[in-house]
Protein backbone atom coordinates (compact mmCIF):
# COMPACT_ATOMS: atom_id res chain seq x y z
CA UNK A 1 0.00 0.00 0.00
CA UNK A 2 1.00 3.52 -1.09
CA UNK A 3 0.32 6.53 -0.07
CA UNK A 4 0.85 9.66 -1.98
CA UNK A 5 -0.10 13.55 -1.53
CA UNK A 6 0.07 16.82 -3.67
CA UNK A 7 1.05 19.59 -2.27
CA UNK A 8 0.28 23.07 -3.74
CA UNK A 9 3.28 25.63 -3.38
CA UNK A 10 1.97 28.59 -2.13
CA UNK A 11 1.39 31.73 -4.12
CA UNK A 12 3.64 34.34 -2.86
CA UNK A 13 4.74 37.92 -4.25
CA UNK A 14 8.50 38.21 -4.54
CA UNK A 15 8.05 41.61 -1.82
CA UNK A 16 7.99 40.52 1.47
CA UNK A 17 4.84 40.56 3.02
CA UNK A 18 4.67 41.24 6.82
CA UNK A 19 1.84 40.69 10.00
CA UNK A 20 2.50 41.77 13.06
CA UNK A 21 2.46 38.90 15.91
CA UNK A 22 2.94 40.38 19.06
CA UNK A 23 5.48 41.93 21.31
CA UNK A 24 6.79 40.20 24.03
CA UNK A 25 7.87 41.97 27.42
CA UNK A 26 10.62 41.20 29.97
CA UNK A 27 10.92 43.80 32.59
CA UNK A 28 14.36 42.41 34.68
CA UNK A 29 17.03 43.51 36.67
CA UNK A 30 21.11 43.85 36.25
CA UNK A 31 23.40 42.46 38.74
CA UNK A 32 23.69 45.99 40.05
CA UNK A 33 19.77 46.21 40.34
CA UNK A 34 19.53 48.28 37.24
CA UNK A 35 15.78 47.87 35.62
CA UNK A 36 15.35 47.03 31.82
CA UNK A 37 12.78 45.80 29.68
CA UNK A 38 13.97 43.31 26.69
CA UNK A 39 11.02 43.73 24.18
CA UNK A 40 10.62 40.95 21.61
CA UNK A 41 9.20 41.75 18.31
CA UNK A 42 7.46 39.29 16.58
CA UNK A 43 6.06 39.39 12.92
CA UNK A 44 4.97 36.60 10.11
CA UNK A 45 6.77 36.90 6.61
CA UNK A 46 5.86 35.36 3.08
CA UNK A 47 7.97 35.60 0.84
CA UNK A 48 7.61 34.33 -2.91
CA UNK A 49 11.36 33.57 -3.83
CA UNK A 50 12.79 32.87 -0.79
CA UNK A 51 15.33 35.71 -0.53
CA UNK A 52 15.14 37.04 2.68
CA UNK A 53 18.21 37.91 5.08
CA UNK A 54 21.85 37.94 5.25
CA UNK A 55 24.99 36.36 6.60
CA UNK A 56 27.91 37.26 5.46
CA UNK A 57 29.96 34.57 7.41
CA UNK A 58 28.17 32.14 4.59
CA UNK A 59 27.70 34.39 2.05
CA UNK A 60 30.79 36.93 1.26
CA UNK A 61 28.64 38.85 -0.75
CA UNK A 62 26.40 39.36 2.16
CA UNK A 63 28.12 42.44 3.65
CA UNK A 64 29.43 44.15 -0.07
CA UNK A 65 28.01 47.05 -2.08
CA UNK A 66 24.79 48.08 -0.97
CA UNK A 67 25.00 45.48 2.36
CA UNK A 68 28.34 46.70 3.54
CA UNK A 69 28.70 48.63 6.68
CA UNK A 70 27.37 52.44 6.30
CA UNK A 71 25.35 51.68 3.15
CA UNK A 72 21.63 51.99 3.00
CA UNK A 73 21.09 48.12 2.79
CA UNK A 74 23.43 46.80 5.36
CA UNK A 75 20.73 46.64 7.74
CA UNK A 76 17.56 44.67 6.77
CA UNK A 77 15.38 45.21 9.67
CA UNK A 78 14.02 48.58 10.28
CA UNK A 79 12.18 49.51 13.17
CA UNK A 80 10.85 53.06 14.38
CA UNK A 81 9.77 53.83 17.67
CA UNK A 82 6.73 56.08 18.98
CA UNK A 83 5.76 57.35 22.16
CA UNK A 84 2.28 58.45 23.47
CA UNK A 85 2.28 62.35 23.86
CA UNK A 86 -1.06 63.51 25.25
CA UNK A 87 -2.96 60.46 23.93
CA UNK A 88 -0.95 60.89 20.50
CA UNK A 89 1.89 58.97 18.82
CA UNK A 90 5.16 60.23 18.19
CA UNK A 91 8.48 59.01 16.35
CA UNK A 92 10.75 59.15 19.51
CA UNK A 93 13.57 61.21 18.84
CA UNK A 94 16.80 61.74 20.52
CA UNK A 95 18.73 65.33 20.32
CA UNK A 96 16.34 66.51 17.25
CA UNK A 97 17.57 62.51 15.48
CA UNK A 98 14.50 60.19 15.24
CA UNK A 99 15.22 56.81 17.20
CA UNK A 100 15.11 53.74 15.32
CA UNK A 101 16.27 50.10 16.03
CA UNK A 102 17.85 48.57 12.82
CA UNK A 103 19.64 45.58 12.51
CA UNK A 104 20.05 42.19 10.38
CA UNK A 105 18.70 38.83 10.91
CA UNK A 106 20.05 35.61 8.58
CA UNK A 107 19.41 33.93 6.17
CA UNK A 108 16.04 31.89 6.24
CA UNK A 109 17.04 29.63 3.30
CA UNK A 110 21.27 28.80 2.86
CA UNK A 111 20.55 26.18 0.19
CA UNK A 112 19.99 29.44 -2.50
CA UNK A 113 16.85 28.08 -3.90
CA UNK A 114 14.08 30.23 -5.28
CA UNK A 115 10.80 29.18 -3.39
CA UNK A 116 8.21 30.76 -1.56
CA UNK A 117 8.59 30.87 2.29
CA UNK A 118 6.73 31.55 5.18
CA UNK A 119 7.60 31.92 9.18
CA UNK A 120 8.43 34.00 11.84
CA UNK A 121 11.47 36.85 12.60
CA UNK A 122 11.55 37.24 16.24
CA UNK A 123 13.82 40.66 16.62
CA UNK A 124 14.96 40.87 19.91
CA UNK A 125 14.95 45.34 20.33
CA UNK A 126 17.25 47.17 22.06
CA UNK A 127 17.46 47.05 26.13
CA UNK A 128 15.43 49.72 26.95
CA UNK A 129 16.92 50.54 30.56
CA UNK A 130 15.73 52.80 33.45
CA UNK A 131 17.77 55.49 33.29
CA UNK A 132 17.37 59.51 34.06
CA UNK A 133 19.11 59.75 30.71
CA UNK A 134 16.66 58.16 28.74
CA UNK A 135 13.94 59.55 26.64
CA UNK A 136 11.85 56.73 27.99
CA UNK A 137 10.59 57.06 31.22
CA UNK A 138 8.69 54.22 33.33
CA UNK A 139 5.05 54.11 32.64
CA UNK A 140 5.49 55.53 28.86
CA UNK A 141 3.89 53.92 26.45
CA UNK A 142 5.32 52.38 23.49
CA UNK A 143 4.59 51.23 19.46
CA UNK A 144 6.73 50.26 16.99
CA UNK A 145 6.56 50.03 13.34
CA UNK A 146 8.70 47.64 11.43
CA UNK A 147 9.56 46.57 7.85
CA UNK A 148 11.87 44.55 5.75
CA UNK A 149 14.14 44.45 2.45
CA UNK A 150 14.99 41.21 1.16
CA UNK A 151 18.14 40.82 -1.01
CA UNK A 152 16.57 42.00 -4.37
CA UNK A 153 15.87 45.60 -2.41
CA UNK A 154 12.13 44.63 -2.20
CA UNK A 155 10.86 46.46 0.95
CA UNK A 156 7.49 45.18 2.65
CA UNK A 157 5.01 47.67 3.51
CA UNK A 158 4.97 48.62 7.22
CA UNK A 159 3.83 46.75 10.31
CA UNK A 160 2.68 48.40 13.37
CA UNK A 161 2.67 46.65 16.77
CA UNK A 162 0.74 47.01 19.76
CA UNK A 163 0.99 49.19 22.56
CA UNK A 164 3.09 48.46 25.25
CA UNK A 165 4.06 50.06 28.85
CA UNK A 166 7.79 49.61 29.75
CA UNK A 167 8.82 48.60 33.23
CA UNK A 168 5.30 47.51 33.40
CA UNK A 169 6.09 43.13 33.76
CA UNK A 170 7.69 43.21 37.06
């Protein structure tokens, strides 16, 4: 006896498409008793040719031209961050410099074939610590938005995440 099944591939645009998951929240302590929260971004990607990330360890060409350090590309994560003002949203900013939280997650497919591919990028954001420095103060209240480029340059259209109050999961 046999057993066989067909599959259909899925359908997927060669942009990234992103849905925001959720945000998880970690409100801990230092050694030295310092409070932070580690926030934990999570959002859903589809991507029709499979071309997401980079890691240049693997992949020399990972970190050249348009990925190499100080070039638009080299990052391929982009996340803004907005604070409630009088019941209002606004890109945080730091000295007149909106604050943002870029960075670069791998690969999702090293064998370098084209295919459609679905899954989740869990970006872990910058410790956000208590600190009369910051611009974020305990009981503000936080949203990101987030997008991606894959390798081609496509850029997904924006994702906004939930609210969230820092120093809030003690």
């Amino acid at each position: 006896m046999g057993l066989t099944a067909c599959y259909n591939e899925p359908d997927f645009e060669s942009t990234p498409n992103l849905i925001f998951r959720g945000l998880e929240q970690h409100t801990l302590r230092t050694p030295t008793n310092i409070t932070y929260d580690s926030l934990i971004l999570v959002v859903r990607f589809q991507d029709g040719d499979g071309d997401l990330g980079l890691s240049e360890t693997e992949y020399p060409e990972d970190i050249k031209g348009q990925f190499a350090p100080n070039q638009p590309y080299f990052h391929n994560i982009f996340v803004n961050v907005y604070k409630k003002v009088n019941g209002k949203f606004l890109q945080l900013q730091v000295n007149g410099v909106p604050y943002t939280l870029p960075g670069r997650f791998p690969r999702v497919s090293i064998d370098g074939r084209q295919e459609p591919l679905e899954g989740d990028i869990r970006y872990s954001l910058d410790r956000i610590y208590e600190d009369r420095n910051s611009p974020i103060k305990r009981g503000d209240t936080l949203r990101f938005d987030a997008k991606i480029v894959d390798r081609a340059l496509h850029e997904s259209l924006t994702v906004t995440s939930s609210e969230v109050i820092v120093f809030s999961k003690q």
